[in-house]
PDB file of N, CA and C in Angstrom:
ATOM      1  N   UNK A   1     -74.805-225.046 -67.389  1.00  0.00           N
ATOM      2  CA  UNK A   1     -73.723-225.934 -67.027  1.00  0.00           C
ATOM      3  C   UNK A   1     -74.261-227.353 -66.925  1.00  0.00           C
ATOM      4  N   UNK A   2     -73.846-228.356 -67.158  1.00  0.00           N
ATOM      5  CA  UNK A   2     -73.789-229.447 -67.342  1.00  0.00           C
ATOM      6  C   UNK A   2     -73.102-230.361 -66.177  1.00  0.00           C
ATOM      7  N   UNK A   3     -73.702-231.176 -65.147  1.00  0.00           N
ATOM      8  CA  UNK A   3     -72.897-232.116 -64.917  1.00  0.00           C
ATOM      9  C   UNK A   3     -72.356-233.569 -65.246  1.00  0.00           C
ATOM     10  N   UNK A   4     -71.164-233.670 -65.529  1.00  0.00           N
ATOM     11  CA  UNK A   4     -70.947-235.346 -65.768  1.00  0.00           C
ATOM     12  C   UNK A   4     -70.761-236.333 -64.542  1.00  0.00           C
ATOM     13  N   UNK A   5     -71.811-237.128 -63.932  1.00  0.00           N
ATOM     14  CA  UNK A   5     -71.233-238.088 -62.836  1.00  0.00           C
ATOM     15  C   UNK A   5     -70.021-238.716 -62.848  1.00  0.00           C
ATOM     16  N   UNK A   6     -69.664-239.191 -62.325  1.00  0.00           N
ATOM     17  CA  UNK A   6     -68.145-239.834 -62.347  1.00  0.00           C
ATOM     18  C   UNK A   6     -68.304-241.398 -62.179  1.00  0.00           C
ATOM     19  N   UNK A   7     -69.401-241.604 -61.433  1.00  0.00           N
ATOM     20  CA  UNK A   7     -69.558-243.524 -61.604  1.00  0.00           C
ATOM     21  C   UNK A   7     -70.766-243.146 -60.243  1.00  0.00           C
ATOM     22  N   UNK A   8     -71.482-244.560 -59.915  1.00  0.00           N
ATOM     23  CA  UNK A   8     -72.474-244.664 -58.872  1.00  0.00           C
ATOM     24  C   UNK A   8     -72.309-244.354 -57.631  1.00  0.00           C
ATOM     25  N   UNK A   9     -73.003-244.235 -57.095  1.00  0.00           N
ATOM     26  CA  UNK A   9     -72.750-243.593 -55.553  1.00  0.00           C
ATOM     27  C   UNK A   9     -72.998-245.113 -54.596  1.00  0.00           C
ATOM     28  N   UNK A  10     -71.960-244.746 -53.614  1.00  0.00           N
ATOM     29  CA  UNK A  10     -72.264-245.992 -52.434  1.00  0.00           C
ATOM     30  C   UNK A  10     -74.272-246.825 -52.333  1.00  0.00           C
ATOM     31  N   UNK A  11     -73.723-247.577 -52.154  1.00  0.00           N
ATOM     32  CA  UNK A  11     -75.442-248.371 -52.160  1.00  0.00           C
ATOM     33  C   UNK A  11     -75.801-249.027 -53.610  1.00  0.00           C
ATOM     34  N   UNK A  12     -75.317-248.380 -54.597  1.00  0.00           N
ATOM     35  CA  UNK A  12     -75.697-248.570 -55.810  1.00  0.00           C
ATOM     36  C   UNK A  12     -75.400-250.652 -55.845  1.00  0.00           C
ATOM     37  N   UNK A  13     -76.373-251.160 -56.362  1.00  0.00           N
ATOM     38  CA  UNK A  13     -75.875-252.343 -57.216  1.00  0.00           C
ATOM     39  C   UNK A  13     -75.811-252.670 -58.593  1.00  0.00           C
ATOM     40  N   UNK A  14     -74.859-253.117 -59.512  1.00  0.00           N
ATOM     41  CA  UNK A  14     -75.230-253.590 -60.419  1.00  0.00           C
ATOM     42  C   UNK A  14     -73.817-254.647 -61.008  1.00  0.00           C
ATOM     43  N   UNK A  15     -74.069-254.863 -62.445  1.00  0.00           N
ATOM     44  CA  UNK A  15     -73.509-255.828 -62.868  1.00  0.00           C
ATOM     45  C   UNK A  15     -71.609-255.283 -62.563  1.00  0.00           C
ATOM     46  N   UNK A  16     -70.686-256.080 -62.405  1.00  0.00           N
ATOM     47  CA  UNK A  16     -69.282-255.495 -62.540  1.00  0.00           C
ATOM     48  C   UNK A  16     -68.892-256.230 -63.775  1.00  0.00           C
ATOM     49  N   UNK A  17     -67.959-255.618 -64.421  1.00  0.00           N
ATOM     50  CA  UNK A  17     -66.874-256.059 -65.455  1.00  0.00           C
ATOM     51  C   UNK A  17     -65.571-256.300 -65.285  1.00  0.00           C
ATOM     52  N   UNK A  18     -64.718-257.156 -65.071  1.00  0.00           N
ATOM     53  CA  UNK A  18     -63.333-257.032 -65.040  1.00  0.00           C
ATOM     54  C   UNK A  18     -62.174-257.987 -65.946  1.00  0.00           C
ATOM     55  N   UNK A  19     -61.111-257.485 -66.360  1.00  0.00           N
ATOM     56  CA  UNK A  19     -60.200-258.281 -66.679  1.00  0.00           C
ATOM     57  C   UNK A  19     -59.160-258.558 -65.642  1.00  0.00           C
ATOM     58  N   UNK A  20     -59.187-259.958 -65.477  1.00  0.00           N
ATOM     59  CA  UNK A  20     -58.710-260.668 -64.529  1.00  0.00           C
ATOM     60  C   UNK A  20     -57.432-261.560 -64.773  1.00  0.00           C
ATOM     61  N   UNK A  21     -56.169-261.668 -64.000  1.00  0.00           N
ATOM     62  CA  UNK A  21     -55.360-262.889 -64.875  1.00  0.00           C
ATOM     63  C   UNK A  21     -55.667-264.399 -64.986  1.00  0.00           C
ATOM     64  N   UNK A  22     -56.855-264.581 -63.950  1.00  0.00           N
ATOM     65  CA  UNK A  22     -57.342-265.955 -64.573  1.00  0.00           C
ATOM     66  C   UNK A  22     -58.512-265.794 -63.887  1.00  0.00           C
ATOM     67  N   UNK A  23     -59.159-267.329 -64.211  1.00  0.00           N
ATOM     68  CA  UNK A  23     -60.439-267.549 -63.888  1.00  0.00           C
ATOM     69  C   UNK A  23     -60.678-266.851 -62.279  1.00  0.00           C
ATOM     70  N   UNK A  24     -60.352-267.863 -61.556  1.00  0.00           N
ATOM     71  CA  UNK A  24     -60.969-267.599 -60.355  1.00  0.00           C
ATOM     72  C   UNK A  24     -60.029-266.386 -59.399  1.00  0.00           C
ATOM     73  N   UNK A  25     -59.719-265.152 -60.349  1.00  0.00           N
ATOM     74  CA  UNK A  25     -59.195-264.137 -59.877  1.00  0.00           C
ATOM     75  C   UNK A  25     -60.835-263.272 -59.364  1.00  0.00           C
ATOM     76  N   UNK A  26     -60.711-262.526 -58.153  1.00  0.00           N
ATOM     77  CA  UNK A  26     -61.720-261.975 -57.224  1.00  0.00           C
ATOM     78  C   UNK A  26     -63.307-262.649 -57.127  1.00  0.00           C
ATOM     79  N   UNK A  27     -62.845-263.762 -57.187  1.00  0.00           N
ATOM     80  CA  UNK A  27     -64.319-264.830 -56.709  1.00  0.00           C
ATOM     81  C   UNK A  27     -64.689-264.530 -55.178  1.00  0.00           C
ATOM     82  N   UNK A  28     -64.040-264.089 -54.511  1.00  0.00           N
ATOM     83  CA  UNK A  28     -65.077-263.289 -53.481  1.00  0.00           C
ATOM     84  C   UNK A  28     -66.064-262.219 -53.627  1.00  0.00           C
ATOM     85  N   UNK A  29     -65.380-261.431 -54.421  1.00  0.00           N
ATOM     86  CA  UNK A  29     -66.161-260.129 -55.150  1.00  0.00           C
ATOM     87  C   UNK A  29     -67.787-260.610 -55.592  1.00  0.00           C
ATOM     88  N   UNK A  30     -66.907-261.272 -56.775  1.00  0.00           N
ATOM     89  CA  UNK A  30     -67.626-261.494 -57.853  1.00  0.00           C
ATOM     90  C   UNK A  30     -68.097-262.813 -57.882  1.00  0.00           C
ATOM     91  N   UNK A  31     -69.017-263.130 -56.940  1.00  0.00           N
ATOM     92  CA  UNK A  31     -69.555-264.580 -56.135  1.00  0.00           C
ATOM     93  C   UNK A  31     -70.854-264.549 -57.224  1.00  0.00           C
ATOM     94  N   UNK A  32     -71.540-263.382 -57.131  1.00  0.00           N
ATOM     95  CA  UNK A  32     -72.959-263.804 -57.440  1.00  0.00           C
ATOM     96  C   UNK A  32     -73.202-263.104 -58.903  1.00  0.00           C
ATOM     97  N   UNK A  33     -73.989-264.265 -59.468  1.00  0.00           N
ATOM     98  CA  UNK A  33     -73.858-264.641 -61.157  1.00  0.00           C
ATOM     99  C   UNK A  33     -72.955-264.190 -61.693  1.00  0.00           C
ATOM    100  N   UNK A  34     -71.781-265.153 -61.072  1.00  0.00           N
ATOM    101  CA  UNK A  34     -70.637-264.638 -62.118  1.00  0.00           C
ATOM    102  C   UNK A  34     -70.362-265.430 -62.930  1.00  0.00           C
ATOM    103  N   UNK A  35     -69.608-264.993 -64.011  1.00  0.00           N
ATOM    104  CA  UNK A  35     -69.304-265.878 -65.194  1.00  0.00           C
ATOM    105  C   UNK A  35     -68.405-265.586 -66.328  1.00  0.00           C
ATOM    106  N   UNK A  36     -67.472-266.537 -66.427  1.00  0.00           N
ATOM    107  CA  UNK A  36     -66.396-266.033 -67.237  1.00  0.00           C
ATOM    108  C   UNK A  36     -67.097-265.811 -68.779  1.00  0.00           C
ATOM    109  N   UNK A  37     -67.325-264.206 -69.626  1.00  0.00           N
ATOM    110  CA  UNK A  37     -67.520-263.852 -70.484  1.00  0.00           C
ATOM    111  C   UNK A  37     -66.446-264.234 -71.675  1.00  0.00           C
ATOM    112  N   UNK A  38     -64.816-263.981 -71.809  1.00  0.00           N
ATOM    113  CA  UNK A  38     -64.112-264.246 -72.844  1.00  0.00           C
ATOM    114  C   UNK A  38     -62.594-264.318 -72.020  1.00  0.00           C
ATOM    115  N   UNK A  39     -62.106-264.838 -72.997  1.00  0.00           N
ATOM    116  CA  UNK A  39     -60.352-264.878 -72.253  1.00  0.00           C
ATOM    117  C   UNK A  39     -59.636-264.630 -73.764  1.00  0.00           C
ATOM    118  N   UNK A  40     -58.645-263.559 -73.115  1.00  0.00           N
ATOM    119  CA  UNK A  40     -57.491-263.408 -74.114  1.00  0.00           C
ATOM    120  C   UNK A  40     -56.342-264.015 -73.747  1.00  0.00           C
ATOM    121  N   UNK A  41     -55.771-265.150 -74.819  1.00  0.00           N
ATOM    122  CA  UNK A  41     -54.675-266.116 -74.758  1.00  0.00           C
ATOM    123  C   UNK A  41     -53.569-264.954 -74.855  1.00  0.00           C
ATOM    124  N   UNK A  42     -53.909-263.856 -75.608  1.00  0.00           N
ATOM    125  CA  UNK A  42     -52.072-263.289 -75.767  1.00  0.00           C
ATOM    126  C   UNK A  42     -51.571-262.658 -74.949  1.00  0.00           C
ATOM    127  N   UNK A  43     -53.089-261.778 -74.345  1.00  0.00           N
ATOM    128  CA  UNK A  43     -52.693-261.238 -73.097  1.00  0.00           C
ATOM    129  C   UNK A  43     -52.767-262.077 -71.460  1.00  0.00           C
ATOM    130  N   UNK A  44     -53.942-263.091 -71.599  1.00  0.00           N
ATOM    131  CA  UNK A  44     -53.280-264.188 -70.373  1.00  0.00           C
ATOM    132  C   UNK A  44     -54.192-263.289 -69.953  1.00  0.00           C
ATOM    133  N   UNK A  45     -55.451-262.911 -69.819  1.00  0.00           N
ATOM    134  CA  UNK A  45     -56.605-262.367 -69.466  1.00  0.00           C
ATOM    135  C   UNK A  45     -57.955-262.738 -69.637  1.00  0.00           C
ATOM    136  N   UNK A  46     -58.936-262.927 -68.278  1.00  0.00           N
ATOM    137  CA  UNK A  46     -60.047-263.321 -68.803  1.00  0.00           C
ATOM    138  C   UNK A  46     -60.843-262.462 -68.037  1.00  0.00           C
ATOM    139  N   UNK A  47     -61.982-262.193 -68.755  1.00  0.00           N
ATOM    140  CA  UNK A  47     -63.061-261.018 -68.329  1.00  0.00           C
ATOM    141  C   UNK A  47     -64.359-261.902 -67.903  1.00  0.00           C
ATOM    142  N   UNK A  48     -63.964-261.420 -66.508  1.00  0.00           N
ATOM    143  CA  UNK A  48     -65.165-261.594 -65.287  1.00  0.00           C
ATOM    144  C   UNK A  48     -66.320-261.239 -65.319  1.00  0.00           C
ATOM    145  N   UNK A  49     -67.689-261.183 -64.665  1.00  0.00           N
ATOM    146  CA  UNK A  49     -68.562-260.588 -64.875  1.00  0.00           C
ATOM    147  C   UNK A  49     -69.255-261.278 -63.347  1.00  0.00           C
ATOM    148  N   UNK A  50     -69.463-260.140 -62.703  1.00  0.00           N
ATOM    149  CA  UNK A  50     -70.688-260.941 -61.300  1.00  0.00           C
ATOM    150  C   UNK A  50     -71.286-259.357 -60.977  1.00  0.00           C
ATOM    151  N   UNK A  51     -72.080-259.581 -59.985  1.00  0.00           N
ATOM    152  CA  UNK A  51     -73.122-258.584 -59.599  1.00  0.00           C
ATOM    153  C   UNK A  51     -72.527-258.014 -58.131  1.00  0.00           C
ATOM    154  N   UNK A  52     -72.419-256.869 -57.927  1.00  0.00           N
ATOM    155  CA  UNK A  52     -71.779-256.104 -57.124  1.00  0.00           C
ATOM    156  C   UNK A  52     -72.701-255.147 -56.569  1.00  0.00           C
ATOM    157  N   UNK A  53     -72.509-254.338 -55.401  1.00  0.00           N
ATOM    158  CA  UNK A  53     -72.683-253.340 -54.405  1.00  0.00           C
ATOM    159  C   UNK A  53     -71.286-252.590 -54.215  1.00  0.00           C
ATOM    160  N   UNK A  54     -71.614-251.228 -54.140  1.00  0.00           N
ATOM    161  CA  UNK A  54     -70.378-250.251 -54.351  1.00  0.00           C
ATOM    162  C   UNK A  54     -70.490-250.096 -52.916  1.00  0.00           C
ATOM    163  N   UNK A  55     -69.363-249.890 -52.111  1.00  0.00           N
ATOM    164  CA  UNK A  55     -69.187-249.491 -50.710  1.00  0.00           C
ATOM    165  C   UNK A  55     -68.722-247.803 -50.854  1.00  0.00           C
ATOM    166  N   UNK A  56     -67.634-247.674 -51.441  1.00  0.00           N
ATOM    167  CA  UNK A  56     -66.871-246.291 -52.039  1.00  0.00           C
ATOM    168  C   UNK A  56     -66.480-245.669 -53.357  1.00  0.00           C
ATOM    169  N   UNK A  57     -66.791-244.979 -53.684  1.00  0.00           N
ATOM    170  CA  UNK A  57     -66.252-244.313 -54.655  1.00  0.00           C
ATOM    171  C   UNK A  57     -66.159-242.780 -54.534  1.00  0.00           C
ATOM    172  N   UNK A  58     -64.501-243.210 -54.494  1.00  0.00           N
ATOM    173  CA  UNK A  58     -63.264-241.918 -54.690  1.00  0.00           C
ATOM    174  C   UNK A  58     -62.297-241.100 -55.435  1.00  0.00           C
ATOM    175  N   UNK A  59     -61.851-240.421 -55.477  1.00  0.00           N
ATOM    176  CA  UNK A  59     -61.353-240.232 -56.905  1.00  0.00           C
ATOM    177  C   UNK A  59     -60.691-241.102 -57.568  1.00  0.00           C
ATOM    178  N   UNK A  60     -61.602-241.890 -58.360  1.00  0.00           N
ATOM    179  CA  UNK A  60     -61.253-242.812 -59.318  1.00  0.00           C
ATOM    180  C   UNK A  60     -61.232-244.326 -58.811  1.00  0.00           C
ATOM    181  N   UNK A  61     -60.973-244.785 -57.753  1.00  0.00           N
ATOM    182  CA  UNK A  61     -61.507-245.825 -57.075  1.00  0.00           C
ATOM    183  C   UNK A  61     -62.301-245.930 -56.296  1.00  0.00           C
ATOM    184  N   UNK A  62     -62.768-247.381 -56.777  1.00  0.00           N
ATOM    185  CA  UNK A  62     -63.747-247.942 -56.277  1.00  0.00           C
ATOM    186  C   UNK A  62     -64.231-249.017 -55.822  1.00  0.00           C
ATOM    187  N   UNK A  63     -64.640-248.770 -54.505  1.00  0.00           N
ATOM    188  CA  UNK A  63     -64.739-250.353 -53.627  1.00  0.00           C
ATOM    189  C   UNK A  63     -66.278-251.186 -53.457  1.00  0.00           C
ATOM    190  N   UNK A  64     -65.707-252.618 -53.653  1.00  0.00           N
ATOM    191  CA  UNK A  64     -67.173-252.916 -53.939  1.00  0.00           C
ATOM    192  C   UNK A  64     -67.504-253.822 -53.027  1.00  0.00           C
ATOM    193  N   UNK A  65     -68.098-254.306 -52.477  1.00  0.00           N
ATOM    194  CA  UNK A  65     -67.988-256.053 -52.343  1.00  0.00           C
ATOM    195  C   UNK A  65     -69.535-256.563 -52.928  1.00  0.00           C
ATOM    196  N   UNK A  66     -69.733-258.146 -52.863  1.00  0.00           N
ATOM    197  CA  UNK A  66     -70.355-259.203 -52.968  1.00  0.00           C
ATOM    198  C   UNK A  66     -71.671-258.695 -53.274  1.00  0.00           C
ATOM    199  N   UNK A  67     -72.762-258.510 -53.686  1.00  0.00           N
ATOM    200  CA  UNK A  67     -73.689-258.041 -53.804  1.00  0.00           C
ATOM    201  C   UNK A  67     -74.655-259.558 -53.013  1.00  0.00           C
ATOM    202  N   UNK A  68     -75.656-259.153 -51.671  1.00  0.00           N
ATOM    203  CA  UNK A  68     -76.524-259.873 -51.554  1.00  0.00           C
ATOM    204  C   UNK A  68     -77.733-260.483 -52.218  1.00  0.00           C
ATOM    205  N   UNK A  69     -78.596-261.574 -51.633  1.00  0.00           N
ATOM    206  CA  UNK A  69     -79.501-262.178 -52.610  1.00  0.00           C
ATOM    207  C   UNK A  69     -80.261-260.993 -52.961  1.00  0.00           C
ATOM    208  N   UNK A  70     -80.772-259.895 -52.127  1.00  0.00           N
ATOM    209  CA  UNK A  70     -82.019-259.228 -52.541  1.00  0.00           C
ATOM    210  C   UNK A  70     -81.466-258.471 -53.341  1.00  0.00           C
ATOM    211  N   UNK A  71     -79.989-257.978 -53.009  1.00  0.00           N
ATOM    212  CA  UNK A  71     -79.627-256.644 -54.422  1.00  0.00           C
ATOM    213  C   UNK A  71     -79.627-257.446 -55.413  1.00  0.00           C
ATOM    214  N   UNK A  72     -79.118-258.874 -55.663  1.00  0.00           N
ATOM    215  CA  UNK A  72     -79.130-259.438 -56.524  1.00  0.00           C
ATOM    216  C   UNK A  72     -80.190-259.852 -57.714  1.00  0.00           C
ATOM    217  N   UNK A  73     -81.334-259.617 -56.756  1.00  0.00           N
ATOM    218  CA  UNK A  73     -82.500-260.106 -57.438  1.00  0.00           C
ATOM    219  C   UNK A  73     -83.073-258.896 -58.156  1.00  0.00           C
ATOM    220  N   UNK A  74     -82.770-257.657 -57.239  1.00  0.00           N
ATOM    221  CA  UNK A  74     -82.936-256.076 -58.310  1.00  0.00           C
ATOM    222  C   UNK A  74     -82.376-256.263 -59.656  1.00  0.00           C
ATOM    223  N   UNK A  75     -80.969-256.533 -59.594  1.00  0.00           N
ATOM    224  CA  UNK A  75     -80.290-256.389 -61.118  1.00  0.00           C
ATOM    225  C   UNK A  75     -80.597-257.181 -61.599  1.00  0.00           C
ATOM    226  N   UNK A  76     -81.031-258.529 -61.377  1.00  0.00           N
ATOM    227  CA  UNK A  76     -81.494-259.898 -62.491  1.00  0.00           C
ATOM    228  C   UNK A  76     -82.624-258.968 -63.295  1.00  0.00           C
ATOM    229  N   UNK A  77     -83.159-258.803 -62.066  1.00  0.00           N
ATOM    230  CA  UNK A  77     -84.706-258.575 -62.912  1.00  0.00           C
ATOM    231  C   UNK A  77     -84.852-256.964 -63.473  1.00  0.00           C
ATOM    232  N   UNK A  78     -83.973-256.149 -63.578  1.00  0.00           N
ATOM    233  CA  UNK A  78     -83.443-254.829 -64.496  1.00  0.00           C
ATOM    234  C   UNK A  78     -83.621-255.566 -66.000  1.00  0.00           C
ATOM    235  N   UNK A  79     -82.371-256.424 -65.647  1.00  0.00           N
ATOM    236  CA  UNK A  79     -81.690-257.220 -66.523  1.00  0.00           C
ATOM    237  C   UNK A  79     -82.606-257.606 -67.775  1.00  0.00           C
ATOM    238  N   UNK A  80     -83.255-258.669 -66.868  1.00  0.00           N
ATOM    239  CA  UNK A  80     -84.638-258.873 -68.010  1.00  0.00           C
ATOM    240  C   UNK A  80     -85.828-257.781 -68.403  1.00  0.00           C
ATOM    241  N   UNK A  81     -85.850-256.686 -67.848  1.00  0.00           N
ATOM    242  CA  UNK A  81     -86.768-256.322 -67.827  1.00  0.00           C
ATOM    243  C   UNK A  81     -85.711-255.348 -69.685  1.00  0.00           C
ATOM    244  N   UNK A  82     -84.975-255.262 -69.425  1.00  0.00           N
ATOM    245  CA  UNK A  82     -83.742-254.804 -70.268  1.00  0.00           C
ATOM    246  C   UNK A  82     -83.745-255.397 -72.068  1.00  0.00           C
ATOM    247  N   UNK A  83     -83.782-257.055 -71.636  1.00  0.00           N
ATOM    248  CA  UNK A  83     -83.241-257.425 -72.570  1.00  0.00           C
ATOM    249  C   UNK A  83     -84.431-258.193 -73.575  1.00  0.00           C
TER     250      UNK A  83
END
């Protein structure tokens, strides 16, 4: 048998993704290195990107907030170690 995870477990940090209806939609969240990646004019959408800490994940949602400097400095340096 095989298991499939379903997404990260509380504690986890890493990068978030979102489509947002504008720029500074969940800039609390998504405080640290965030940065608007692309915007769609037709849909009136632009995709977010900042570094996060998961608080919950439940069936199917998931709560995050702000990721601090030190989690922050884990995923930078994933990041590069990555790319």
């Amino acid at each position: 048998m095989r298991a499939v995870p379903i997404g990260p477990d509380p504690g986890f940090s890493g990068r978030a993704w979102v489509w947002a209806p504008d720029e500074s939609a969940h800039a609390d969240v998504l405080s640290i290195d965030r940065e608007v990646v692309a915007r769609d004019r037709l849909r009136r959408a632009t995709l977010l990107t900042g570094i996060v800490t998961i608080l919950r994940n439940e069936n199917g949602f998931v709560e995050v907030r702000a990721a601090t400097k030190a989690e922050a400095a884990r995923v930078l340096g994933a990041e590069r170690l990555r790319a």
